[in-house]
Protein backbone atom coordinates (compact mmCIF):
# COMPACT_ATOMS: atom_id res chain seq x y z
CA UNK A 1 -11.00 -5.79 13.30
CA UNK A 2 -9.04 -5.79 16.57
CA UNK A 3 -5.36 -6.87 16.60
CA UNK A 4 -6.66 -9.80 18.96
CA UNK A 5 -9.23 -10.78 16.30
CA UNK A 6 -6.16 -10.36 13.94
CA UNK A 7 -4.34 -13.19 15.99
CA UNK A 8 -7.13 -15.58 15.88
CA UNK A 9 -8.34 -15.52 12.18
CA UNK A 10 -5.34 -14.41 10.12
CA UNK A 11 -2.62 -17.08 9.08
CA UNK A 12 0.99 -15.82 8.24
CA UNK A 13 0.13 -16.98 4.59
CA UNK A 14 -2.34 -14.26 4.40
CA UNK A 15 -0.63 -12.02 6.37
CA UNK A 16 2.54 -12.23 3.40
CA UNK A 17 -0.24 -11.33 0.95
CA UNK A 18 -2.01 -8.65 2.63
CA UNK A 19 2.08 -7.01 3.20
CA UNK A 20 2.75 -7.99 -0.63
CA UNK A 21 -0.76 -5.93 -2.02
CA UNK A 22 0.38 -2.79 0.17
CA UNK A 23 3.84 -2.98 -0.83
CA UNK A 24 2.31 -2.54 -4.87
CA UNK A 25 -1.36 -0.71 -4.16
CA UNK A 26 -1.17 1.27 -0.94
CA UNK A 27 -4.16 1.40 0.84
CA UNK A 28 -7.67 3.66 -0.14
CA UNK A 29 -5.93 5.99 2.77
CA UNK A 30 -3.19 6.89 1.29
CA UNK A 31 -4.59 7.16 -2.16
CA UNK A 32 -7.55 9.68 -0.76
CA UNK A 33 -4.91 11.50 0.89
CA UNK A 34 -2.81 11.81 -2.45
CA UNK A 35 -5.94 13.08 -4.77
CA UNK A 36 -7.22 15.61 -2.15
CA UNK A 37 -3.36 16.79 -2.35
CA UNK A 38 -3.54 16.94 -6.14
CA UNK A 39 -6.79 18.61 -5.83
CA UNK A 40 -5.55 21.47 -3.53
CA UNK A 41 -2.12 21.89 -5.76
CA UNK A 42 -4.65 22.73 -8.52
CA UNK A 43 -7.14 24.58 -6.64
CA UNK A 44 -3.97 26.73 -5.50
CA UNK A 45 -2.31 27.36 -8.24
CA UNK A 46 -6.06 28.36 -9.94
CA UNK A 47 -5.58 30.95 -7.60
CA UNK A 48 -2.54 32.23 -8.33
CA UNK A 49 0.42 30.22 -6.26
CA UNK A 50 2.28 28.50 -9.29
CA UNK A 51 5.24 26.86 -7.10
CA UNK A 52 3.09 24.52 -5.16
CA UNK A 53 3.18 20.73 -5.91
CA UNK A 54 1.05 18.58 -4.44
CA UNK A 55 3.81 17.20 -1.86
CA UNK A 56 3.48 20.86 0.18
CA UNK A 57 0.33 19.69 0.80
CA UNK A 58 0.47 15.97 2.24
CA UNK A 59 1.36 16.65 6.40
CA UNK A 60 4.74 15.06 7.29
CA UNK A 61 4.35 13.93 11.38
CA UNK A 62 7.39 13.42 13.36
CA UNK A 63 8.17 9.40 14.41
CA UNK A 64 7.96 8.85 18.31
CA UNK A 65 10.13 5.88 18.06
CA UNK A 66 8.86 2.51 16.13
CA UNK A 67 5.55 3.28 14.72
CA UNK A 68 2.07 1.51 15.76
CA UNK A 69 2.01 -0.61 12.35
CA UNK A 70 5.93 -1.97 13.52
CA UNK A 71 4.62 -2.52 16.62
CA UNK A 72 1.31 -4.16 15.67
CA UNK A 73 3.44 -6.32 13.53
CA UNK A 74 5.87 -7.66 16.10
CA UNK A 75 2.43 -8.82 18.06
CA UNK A 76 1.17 -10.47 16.24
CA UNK A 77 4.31 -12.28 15.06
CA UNK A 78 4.70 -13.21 18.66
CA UNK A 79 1.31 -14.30 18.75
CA UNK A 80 2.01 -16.65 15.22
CA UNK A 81 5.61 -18.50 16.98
CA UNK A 82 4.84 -20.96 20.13
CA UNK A 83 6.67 -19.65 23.27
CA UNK A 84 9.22 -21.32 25.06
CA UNK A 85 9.54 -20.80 28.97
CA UNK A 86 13.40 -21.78 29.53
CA UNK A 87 13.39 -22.61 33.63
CA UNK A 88 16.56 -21.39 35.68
């Protein structure tokens, strides 16, 4: 779905409960992410490397500034509130 798609079909109502099922559940990415993490800890220490948790294996990327989600979020807000044009 497209963030402009997003705009059109998703109330805020729906928006609170999508934010409110992440907050508790994550999403399948991050839970895919997690078990191939556990399953590399294991696989490693298997093999013989008995300090590694499963953390040293999850990439950590530097922020750029407000992330795409932040931003993605602030559109469509926008998009929810009428605008007001205030003449000079």
């Amino acid at each position: 779905m497209t963030l402009a798609q997003l705009c059109r079909e998703m109330s805020s109502a729906e928006f609170g409960l999508w934010a409110e099922y992440y907050g508790r559940n994550g999403f399948d990415a991050d839970r895919i992410e997690a078990a191939s993490a556990n399953a590399g800890a294991a696989t490693a220490r298997a093999m013989g490397a008995k300090s590694i948790k499963p953390a040293d294996l999850i990439p950590r990327f530097q922020s750029r500034g407000e992330g795409t989600n932040k931003m993605a979020v602030k559109l469509w807000l926008k998009r929810q509130t009428p605008e007001r044009y205030f003449g000079r």
